[in-house]
Every structure is written in C-alpha cells, then in structure tokens.
C-alpha atoms as a PDB file:
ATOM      1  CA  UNK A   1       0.000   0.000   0.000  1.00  0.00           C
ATOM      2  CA  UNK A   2       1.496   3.347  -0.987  1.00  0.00           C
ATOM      3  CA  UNK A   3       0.788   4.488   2.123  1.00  0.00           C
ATOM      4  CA  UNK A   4       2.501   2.423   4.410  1.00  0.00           C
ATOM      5  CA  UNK A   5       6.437   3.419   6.054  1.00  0.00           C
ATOM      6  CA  UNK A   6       7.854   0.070   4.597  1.00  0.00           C
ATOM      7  CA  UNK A   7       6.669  -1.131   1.359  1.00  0.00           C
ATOM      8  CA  UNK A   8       7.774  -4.436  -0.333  1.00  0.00           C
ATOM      9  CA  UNK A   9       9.819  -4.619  -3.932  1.00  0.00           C
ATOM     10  CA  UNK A  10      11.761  -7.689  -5.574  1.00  0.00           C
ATOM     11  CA  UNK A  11      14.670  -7.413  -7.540  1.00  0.00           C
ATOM     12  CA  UNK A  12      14.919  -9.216 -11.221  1.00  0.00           C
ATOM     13  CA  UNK A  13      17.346 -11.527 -10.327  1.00  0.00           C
ATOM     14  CA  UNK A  14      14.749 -14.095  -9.087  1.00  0.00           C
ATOM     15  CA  UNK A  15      14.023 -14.452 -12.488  1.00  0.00           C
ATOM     16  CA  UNK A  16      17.228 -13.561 -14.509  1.00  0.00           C
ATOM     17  CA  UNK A  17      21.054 -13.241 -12.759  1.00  0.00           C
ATOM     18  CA  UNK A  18      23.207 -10.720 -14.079  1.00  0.00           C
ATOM     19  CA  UNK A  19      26.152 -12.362 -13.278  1.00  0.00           C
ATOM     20  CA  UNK A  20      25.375 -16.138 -14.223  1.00  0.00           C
ATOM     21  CA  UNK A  21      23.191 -15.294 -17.437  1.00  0.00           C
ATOM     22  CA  UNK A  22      22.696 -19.087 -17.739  1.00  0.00           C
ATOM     23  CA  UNK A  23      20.140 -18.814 -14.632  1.00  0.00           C
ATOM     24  CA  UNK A  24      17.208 -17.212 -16.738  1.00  0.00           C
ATOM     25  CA  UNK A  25      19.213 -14.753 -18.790  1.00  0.00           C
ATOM     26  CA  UNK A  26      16.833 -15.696 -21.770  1.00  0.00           C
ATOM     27  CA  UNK A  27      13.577 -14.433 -19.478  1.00  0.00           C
ATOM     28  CA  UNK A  28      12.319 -11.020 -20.489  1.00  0.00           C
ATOM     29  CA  UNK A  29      12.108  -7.566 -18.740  1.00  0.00           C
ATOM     30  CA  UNK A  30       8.411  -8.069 -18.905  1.00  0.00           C
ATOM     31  CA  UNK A  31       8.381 -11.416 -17.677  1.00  0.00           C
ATOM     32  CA  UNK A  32       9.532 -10.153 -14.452  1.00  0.00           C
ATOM     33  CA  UNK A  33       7.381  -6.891 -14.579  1.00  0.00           C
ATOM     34  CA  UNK A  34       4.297  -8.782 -14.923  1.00  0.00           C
ATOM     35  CA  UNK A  35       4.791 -11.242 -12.673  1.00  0.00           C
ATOM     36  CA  UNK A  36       5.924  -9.317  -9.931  1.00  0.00           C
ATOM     37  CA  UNK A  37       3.322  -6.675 -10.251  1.00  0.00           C
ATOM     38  CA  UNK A  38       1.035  -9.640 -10.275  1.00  0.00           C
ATOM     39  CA  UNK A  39       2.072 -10.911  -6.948  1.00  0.00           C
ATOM     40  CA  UNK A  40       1.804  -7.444  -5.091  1.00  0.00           C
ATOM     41  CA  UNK A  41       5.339  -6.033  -5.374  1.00  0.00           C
ATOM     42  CA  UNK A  42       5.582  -2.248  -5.460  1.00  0.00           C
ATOM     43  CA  UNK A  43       8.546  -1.726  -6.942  1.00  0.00           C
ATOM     44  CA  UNK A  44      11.588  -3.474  -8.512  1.00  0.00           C
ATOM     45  CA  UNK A  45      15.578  -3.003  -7.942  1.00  0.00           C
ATOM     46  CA  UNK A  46      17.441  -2.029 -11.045  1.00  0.00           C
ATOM     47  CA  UNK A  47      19.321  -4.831 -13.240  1.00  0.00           C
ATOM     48  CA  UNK A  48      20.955  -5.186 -16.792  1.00  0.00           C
ATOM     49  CA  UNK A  49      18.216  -5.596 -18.501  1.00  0.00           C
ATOM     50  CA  UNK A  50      16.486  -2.245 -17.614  1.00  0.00           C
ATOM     51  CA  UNK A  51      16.838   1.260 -19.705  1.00  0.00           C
ATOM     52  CA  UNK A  52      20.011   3.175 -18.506  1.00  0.00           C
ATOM     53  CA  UNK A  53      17.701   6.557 -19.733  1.00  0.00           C
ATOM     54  CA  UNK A  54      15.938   8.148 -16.977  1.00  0.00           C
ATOM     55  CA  UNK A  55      13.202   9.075 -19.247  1.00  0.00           C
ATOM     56  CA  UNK A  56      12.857   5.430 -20.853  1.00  0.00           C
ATOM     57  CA  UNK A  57      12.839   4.010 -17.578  1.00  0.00           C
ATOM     58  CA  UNK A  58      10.581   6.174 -15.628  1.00  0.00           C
ATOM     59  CA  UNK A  59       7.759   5.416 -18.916  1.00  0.00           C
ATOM     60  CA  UNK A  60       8.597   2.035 -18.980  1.00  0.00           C
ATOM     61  CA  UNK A  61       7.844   1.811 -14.964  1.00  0.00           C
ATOM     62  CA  UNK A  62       4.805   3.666 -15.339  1.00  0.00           C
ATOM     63  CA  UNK A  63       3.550   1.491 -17.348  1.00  0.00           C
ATOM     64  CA  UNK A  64       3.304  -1.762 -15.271  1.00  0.00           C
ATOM     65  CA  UNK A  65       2.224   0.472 -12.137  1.00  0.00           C
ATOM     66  CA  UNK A  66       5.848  -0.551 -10.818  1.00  0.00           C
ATOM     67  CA  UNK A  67       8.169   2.157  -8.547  1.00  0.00           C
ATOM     68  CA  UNK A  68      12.324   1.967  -9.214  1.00  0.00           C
ATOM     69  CA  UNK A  69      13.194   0.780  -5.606  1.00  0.00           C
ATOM     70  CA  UNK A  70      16.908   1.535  -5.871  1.00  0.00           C
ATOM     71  CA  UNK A  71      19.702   0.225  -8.422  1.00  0.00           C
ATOM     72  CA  UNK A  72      23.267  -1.597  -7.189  1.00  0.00           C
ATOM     73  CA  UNK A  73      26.230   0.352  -8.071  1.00  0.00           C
ATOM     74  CA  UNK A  74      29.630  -1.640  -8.445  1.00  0.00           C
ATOM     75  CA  UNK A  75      31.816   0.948  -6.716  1.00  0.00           C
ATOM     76  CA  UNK A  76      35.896   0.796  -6.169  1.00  0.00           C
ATOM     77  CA  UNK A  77      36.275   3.764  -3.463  1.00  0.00           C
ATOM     78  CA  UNK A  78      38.978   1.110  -2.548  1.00  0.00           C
ATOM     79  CA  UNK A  79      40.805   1.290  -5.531  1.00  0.00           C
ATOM     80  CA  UNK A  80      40.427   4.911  -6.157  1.00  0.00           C
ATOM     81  CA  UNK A  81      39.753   8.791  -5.180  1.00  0.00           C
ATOM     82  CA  UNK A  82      36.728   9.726  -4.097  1.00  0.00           C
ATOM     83  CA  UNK A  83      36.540  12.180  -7.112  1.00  0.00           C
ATOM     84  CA  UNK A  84      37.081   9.343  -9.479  1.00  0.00           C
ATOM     85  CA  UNK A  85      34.281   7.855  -7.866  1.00  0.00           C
ATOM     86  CA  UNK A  86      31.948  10.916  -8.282  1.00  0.00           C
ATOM     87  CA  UNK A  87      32.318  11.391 -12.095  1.00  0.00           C
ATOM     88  CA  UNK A  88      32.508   7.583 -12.589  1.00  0.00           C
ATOM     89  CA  UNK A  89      28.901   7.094 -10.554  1.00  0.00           C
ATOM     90  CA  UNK A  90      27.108  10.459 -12.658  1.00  0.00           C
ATOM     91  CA  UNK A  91      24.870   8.649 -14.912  1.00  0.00           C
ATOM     92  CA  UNK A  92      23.931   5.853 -12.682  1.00  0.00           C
ATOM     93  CA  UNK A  93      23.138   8.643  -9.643  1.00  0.00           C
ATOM     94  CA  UNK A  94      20.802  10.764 -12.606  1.00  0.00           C
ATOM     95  CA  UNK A  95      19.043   7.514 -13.112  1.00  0.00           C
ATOM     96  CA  UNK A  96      18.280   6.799  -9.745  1.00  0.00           C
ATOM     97  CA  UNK A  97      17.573  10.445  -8.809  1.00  0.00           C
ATOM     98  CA  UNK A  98      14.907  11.111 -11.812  1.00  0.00           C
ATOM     99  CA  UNK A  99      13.040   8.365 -10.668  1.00  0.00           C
ATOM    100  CA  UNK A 100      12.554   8.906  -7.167  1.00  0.00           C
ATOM    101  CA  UNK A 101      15.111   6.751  -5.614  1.00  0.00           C
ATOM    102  CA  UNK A 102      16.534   8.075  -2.291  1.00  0.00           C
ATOM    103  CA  UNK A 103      19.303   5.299  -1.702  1.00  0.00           C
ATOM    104  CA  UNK A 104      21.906   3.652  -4.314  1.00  0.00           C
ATOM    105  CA  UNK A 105      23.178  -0.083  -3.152  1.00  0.00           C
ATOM    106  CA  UNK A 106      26.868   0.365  -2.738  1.00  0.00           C
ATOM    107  CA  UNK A 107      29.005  -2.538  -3.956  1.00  0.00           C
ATOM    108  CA  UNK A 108      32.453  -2.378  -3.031  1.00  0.00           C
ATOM    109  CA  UNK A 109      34.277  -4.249  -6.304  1.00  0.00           C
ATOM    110  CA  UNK A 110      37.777  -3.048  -5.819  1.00  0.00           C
ATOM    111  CA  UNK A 111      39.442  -6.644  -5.313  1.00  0.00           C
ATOM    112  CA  UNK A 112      36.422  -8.548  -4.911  1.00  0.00           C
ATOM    113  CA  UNK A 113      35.888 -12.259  -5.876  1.00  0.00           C
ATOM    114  CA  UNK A 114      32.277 -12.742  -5.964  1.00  0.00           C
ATOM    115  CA  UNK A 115      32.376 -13.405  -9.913  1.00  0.00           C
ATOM    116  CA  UNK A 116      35.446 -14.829  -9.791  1.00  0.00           C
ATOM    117  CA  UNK A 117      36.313 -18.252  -9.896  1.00  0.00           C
ATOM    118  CA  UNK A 118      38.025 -18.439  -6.463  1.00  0.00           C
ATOM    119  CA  UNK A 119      37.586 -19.816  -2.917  1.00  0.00           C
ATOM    120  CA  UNK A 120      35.791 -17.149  -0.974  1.00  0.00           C
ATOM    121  CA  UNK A 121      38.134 -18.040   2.092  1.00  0.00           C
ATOM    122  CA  UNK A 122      40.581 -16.097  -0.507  1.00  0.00           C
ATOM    123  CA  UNK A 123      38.649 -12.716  -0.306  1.00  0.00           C
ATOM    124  CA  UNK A 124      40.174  -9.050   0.059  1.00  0.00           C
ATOM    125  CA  UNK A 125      40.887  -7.856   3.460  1.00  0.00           C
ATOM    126  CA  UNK A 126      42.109  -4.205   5.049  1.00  0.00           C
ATOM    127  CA  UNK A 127      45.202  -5.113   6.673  1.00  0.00           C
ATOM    128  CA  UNK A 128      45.382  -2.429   9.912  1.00  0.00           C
ATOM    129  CA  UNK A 129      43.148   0.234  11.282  1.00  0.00           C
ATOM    130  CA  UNK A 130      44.641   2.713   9.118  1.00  0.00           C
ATOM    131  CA  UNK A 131      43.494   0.761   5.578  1.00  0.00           C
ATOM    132  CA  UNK A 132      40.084   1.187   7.592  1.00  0.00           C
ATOM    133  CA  UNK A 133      40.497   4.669   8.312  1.00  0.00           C
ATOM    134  CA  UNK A 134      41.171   5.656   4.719  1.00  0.00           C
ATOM    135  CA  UNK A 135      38.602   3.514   3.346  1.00  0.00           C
ATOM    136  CA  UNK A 136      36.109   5.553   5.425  1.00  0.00           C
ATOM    137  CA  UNK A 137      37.431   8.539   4.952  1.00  0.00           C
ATOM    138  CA  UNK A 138      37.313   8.597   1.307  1.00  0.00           C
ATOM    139  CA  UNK A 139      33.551   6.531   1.493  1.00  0.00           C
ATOM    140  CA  UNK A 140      32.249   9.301   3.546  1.00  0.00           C
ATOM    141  CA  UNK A 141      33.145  11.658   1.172  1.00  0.00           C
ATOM    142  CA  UNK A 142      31.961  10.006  -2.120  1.00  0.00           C
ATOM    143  CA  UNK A 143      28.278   9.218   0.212  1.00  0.00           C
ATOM    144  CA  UNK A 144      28.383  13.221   1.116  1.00  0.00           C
ATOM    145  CA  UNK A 145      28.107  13.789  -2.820  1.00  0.00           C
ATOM    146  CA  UNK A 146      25.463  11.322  -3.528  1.00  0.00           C
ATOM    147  CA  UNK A 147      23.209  12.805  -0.433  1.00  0.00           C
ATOM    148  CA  UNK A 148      23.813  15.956  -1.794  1.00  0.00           C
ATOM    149  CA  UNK A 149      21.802  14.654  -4.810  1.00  0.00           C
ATOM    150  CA  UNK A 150      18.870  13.337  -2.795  1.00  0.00           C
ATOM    151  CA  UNK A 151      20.330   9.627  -2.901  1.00  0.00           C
ATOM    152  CA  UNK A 152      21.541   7.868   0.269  1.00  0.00           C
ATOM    153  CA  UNK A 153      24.743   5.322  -0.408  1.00  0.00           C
ATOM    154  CA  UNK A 154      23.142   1.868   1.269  1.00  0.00           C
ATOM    155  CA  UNK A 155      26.221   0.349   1.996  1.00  0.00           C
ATOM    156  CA  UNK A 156      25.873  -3.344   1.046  1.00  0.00           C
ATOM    157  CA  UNK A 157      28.136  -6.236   2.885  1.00  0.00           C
ATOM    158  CA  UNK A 158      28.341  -8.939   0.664  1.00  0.00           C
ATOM    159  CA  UNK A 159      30.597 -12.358   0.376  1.00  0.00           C
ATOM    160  CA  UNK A 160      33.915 -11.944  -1.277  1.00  0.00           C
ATOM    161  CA  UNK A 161      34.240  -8.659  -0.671  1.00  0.00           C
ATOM    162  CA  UNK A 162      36.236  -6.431   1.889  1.00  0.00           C
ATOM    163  CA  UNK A 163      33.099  -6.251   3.766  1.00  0.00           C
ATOM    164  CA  UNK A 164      32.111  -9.304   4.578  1.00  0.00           C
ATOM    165  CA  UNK A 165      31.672 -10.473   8.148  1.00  0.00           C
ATOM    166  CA  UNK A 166      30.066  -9.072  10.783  1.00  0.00           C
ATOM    167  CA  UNK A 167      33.242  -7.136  12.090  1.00  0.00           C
ATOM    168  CA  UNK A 168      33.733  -5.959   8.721  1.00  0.00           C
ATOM    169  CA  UNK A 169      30.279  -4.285   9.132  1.00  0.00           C
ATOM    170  CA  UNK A 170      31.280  -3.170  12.688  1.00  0.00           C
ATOM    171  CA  UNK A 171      34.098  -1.634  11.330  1.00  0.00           C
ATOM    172  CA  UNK A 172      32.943   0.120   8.456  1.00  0.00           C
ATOM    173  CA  UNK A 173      30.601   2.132  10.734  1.00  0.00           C
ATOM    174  CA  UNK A 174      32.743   2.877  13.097  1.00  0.00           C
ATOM    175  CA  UNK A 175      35.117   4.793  10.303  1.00  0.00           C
ATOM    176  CA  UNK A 176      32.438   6.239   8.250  1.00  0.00           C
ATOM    177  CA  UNK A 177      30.186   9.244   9.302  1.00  0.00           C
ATOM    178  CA  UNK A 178      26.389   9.297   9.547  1.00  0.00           C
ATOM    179  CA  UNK A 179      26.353   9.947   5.330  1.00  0.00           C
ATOM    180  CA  UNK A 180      26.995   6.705   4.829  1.00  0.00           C
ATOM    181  CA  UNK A 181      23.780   4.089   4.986  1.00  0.00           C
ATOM    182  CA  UNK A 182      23.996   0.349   5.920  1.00  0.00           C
ATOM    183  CA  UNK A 183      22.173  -1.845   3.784  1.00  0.00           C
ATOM    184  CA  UNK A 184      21.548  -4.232   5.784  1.00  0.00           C
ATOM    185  CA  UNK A 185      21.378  -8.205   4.234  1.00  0.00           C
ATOM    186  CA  UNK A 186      20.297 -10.957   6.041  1.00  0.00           C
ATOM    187  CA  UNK A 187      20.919 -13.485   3.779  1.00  0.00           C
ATOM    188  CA  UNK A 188      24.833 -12.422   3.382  1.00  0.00           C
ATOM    189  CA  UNK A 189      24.787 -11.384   7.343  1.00  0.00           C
ATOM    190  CA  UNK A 190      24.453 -15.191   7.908  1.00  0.00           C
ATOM    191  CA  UNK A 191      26.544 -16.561   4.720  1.00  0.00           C
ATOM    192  CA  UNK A 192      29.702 -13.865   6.340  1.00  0.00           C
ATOM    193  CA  UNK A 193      29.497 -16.206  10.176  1.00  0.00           C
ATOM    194  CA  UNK A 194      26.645 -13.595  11.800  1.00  0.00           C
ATOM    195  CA  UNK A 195      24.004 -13.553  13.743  1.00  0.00           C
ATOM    196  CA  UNK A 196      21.195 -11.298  11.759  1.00  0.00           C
ATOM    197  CA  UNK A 197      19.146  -9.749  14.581  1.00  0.00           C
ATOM    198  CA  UNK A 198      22.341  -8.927  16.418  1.00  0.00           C
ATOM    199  CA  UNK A 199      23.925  -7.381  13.515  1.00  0.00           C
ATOM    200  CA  UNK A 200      20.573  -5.523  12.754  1.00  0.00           C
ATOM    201  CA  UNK A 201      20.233  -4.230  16.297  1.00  0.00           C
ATOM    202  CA  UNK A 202      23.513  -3.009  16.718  1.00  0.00           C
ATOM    203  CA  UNK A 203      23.538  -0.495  13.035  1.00  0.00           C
ATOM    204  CA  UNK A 204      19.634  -0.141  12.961  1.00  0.00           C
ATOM    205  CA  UNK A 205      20.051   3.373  13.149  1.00  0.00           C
ATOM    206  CA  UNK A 206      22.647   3.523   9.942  1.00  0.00           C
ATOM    207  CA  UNK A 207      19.939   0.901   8.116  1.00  0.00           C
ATOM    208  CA  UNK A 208      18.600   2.821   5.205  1.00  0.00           C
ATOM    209  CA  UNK A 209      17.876  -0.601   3.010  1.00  0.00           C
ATOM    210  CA  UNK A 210      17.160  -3.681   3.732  1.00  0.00           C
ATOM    211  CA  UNK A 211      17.215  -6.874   1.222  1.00  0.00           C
ATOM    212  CA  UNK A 212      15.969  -9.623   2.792  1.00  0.00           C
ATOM    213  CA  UNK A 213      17.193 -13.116   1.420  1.00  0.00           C
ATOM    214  CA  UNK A 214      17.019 -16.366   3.466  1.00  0.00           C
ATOM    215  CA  UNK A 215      19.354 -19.028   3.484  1.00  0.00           C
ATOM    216  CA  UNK A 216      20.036 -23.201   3.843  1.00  0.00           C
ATOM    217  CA  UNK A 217      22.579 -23.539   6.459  1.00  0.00           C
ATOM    218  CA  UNK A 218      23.507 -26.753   5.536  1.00  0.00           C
ATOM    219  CA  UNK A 219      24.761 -25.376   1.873  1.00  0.00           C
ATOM    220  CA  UNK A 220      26.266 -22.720   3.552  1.00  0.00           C
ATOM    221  CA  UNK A 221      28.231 -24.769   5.839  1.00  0.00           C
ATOM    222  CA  UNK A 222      28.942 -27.240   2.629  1.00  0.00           C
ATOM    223  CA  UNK A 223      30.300 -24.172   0.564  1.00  0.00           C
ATOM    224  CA  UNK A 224      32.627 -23.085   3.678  1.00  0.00           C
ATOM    225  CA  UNK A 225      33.854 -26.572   4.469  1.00  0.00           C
ATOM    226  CA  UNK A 226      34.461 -27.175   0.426  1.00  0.00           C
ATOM    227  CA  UNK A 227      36.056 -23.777  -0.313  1.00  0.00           C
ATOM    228  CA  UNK A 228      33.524 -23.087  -2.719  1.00  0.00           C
ATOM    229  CA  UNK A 229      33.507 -19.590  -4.901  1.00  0.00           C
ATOM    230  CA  UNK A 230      30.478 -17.288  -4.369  1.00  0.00           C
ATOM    231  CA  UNK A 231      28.740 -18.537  -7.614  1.00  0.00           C
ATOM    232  CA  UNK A 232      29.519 -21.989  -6.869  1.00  0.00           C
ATOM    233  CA  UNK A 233      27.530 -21.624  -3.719  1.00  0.00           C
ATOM    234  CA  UNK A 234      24.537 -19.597  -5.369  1.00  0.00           C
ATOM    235  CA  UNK A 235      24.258 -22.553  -8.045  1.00  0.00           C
ATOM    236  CA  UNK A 236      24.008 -25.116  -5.250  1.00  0.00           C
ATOM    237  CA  UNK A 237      21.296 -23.290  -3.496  1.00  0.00           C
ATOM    238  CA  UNK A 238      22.779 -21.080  -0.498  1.00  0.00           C
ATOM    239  CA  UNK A 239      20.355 -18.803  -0.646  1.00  0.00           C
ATOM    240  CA  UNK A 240      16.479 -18.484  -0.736  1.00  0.00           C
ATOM    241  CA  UNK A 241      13.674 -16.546  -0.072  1.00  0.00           C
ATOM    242  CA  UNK A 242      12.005 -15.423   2.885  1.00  0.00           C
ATOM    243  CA  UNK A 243       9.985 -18.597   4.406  1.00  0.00           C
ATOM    244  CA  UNK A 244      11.810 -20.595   2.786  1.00  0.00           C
ATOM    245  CA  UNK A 245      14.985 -21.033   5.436  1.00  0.00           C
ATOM    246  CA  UNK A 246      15.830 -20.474   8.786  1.00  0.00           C
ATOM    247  CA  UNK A 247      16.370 -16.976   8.952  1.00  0.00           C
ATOM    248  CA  UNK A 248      13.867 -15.013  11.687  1.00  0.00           C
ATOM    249  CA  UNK A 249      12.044 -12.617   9.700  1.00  0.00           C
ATOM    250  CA  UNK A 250       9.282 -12.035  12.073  1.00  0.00           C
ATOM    251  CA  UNK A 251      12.051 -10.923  14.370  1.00  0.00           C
ATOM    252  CA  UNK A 252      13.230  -8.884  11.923  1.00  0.00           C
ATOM    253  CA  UNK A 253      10.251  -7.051  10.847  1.00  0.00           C
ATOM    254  CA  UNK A 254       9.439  -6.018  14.419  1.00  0.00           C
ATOM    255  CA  UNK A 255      12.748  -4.457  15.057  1.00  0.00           C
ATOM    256  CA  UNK A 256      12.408  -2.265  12.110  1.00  0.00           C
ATOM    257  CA  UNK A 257       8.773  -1.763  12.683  1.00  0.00           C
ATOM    258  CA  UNK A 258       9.780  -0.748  16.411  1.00  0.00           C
ATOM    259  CA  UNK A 259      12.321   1.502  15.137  1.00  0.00           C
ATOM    260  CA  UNK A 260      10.298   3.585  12.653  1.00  0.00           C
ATOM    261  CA  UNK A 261      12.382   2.382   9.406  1.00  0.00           C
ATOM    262  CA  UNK A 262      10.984   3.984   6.945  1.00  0.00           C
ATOM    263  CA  UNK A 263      11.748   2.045   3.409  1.00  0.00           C
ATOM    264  CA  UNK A 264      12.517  -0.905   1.149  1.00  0.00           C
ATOM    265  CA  UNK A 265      12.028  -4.576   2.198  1.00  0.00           C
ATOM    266  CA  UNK A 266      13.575  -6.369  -0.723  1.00  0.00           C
ATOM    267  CA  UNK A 267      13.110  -9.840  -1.943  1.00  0.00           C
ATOM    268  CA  UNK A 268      16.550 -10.739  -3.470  1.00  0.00           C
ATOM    269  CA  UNK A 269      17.663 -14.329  -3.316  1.00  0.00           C
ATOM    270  CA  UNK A 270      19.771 -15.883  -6.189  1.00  0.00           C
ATOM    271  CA  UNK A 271      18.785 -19.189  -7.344  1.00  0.00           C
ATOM    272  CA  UNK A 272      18.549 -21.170 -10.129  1.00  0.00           C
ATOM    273  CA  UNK A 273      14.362 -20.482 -11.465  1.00  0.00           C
ATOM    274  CA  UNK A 274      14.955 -24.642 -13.354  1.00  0.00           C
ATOM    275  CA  UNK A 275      15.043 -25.326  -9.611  1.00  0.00           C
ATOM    276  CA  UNK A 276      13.389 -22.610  -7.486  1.00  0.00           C
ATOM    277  CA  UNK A 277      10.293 -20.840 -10.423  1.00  0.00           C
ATOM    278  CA  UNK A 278      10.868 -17.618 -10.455  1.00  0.00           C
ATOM    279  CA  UNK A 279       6.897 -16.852  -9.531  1.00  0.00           C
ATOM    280  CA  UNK A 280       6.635 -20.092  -6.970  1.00  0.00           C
ATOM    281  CA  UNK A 281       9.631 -18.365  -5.257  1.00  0.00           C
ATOM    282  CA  UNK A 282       8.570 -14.368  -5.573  1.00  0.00           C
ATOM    283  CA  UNK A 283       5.179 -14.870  -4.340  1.00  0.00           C
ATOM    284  CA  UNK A 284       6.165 -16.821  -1.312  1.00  0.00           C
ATOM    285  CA  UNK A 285       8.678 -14.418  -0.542  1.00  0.00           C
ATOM    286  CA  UNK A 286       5.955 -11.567  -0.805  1.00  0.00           C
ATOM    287  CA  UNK A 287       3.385 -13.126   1.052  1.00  0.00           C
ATOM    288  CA  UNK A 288       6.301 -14.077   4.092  1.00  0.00           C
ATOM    289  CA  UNK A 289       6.817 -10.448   4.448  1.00  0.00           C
ATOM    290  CA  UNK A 290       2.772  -8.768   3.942  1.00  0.00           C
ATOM    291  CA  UNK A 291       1.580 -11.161   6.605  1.00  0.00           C
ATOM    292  CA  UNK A 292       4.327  -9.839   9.253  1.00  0.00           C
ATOM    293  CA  UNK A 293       3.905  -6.242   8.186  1.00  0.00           C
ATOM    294  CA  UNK A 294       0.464  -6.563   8.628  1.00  0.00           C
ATOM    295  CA  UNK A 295       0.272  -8.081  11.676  1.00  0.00           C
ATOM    296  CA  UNK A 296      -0.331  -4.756  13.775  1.00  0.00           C
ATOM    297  CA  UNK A 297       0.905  -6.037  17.130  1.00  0.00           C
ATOM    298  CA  UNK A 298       4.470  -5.032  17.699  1.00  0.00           C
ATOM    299  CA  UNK A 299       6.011  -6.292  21.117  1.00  0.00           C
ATOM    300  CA  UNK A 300       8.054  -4.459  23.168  1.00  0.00           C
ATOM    301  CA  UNK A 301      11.997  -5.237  22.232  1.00  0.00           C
ATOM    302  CA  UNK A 302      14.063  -5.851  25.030  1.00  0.00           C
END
C-alpha cells in the first residue's frame, strides 16, 4: 500500500542473474514486470536488462504500475579517489535520482571475488586500522556527494568482498560518518558467520535498506567446508527466499517496525528459477513479508 512506512519490492534476479546469465538470462524484462506486479510487489531493484535513460525508464515503470526501488552500483572507493568515484557514478546517480530513488546499493568491487572463480576463504581484506580509516574517509566523502543529490549510499556487505563479516560491518561504521547508509542483508549477514538480529540491532540506526534473502545452512556450511567460490555456492542453493529457510524474519520485521524504518524490504535471493520458479519463489517471498507487516501487534523489544 502506498501508504505504508515500509513497502515491499523484488529485484529481477529471481528471475534472470546478471552475473550467471545461464540462470534465466533468456527471461524477459516483462516477464519479471508482470509477474511481480502480479504478486503485489511495489517496486523493482534495477538490473541489466532495464533502460540506462531516466526518461525510458521512468515510462517504462509507469507502465506496469511498478516504482524503481533503488539500483546496485559496483563501486571501487577502494581502488580509487573519491573524485574518481563521483564522475565515474554520474549517470547511474541521474538515473536513480529522476526516478525517485533516495538510496543507491553500494558494492564495493575493488578486489572482490564474488564473480570470480576463487575460494571465498581467498577474499580481500584491510590489513590495519589505518586501511580502515582511509577507506572511510574517502567513502564518507563520495556518500556526502550522492546525499547531496537526494540519494543515500546503502552500503551493502556482501561475500567476497572487503566487507564481509560481521566485524567488517562493525568496522565500516565505526570509520564512516552518519552519510553513509547500511544496507543491511540478512541473507549475506548469515553466509559472512553472523548472527542477523544482532547485527541488525547493533547499526539499525545507519539501516537505510534492507534486502531480505534467506538461506540453507547446511549449503552454507557445505560451501565453507568445500572452499567453494560465491557462484559456486549460489548454483548449489545457499540462498532463498524469505519462508523458505531459517532466517527469523518475524524478528526482523518487528525491530524495524519498532524503530520507525521507513523504506525498502527487498526480496533478493539468487537461485537457479529450473530449480526454485521464479513466480513459486517471488510470491512466497511476498506473502512471508505482507503477513508480518500486517500483523499490527508489535512487542516491546528488550
């Protein structure tokens, strides 16, 4: 309902993954539209397939009744100045910004390995406080411009990245100012050896996204144990969506509820659709989340 502080939007990938086209890479734009409208989602998260022109894509999301949620931006702040960084993110932030996003996922790619084909025990790592220091620094900075366009930089941890585990989250917010969101993920919170409602509780204030993605621990532990890449563990079924593993949503609904977030839940689980339908999967993911946001009673949180 448009009315409502946190609304519910799916990104494409449940039906077609950017970065393994052979999971549904031959699905259509519309496909996805269509369906996902169908089940109740209010908006969709950018992908490859969707017009890089502001105009084209604001038309093309008025026409399936659809809102632009937000759009992942592969950033490498790491790698580079801050004023690199601005000029390098200018068309994506114009895209978001003329269609009435007000946060941009932030992927840190500098050095990254989760489309590469190695062991993601083998992923980048700061080495001292100081690498830390500079990396926030120069992240505060770049998220200072983007909020200075209306878009918040959602911060998102993810495997195989510098950012990974939970003190890698602890960390990053510590050494980067109040500019700088947390998208917070609980599918990769769990994959990266964390407790989600922990993590959640101890950044909620910072959250300004939230992708919710649920998981099979017992894949998870396989890919750890087997020194499997990031892909390698998508393709054998790590993740899923919400209802659908072990991850507490209901938990995690409250809190935010509770703490007056205002924004995005996001169904975004990577999975093979010859195993896990794209629509099957999307609707239960949906319906997981409207029943807990309707359910008016929120308990007090300890």
């Amino acid at each position: 309902m448009k009315n409502d502080p946190i609304r519910i939007g799916i990104n494409p990938i449940s039906w077609s993954n950017d970065d393994l086209p052979s999971l549904g890479g031959e699905t259509p734009l519309s496909t996805a539209l269509s369906e996902g409208k169908a089940i109740g989602y209010e908006g969709f998260e950018l992908g490859n397939k969707f017009p890089k022109d502001p105009t084209q894509l604001r038309e093309l999301m008025a026409g399936y009744g659809l809102d632009v949620v937000s759009g992942w931006y592969s950033g490498r702040v790491a790698a580079r100045p801050a004023a690199e960084e601005r000029e390098a993110v200018a068309g994506h932030l114009r895209l978001l910004a003329e269609n009435g996003c007000n946060v941009m996922v932030y992927g840190e790619v500098a050095d990254a390995i989760q489309g590469e084909a190695v062991p993601l025990y083998k992923r980048p790592r700061f080495r001292d406080d100081d690498a830390w220091k500079r990396y926030g620094e120069r992240l505060t900075e770049f998220a200072r411009f983007t909020l200075s366009h209306g878009v918040r930089l959602a911060y998102h941890h993810h495997m195989g990245a510098y950012v990974e585990a939970p003190d890698d989250v602890d960390r990053l917010m510590a050494h980067t100012g109040d500019e700088v969101g947390l998208l917070f993920d609980s599918g990769h919170t769990f994959f990266g050896g964390g407790d989600p409602l922990a993590v959640l509780d101890r950044h909620i204030a910072r959250i300004c996204h939230v992708h919710c993605k649920d998981v099979r621990p017992e894949i998870v532990r396989l890919a750890r144990n087997r020194h499997w890449t990031f892909l390698e563990s998508v393709l054998n079924g790590a993740f899923t969506v919400p209802g659908d593993g072990v991850i507490d949503f209901a938990a995690i609904v409250e809190r935010l509820k509770h703490h007056g977030y205002q924004g995005w839940l996001v169904v975004e689980a990577e999975q093979d659709p010859t195993v896990a339908p794209s629509f099957d999967y999307a609707q239960k993911g949906y319906r997981t989340l409207r029943a807990l946001l309707d359910h008016d009673t929120v308990r007090e949180v300890a």
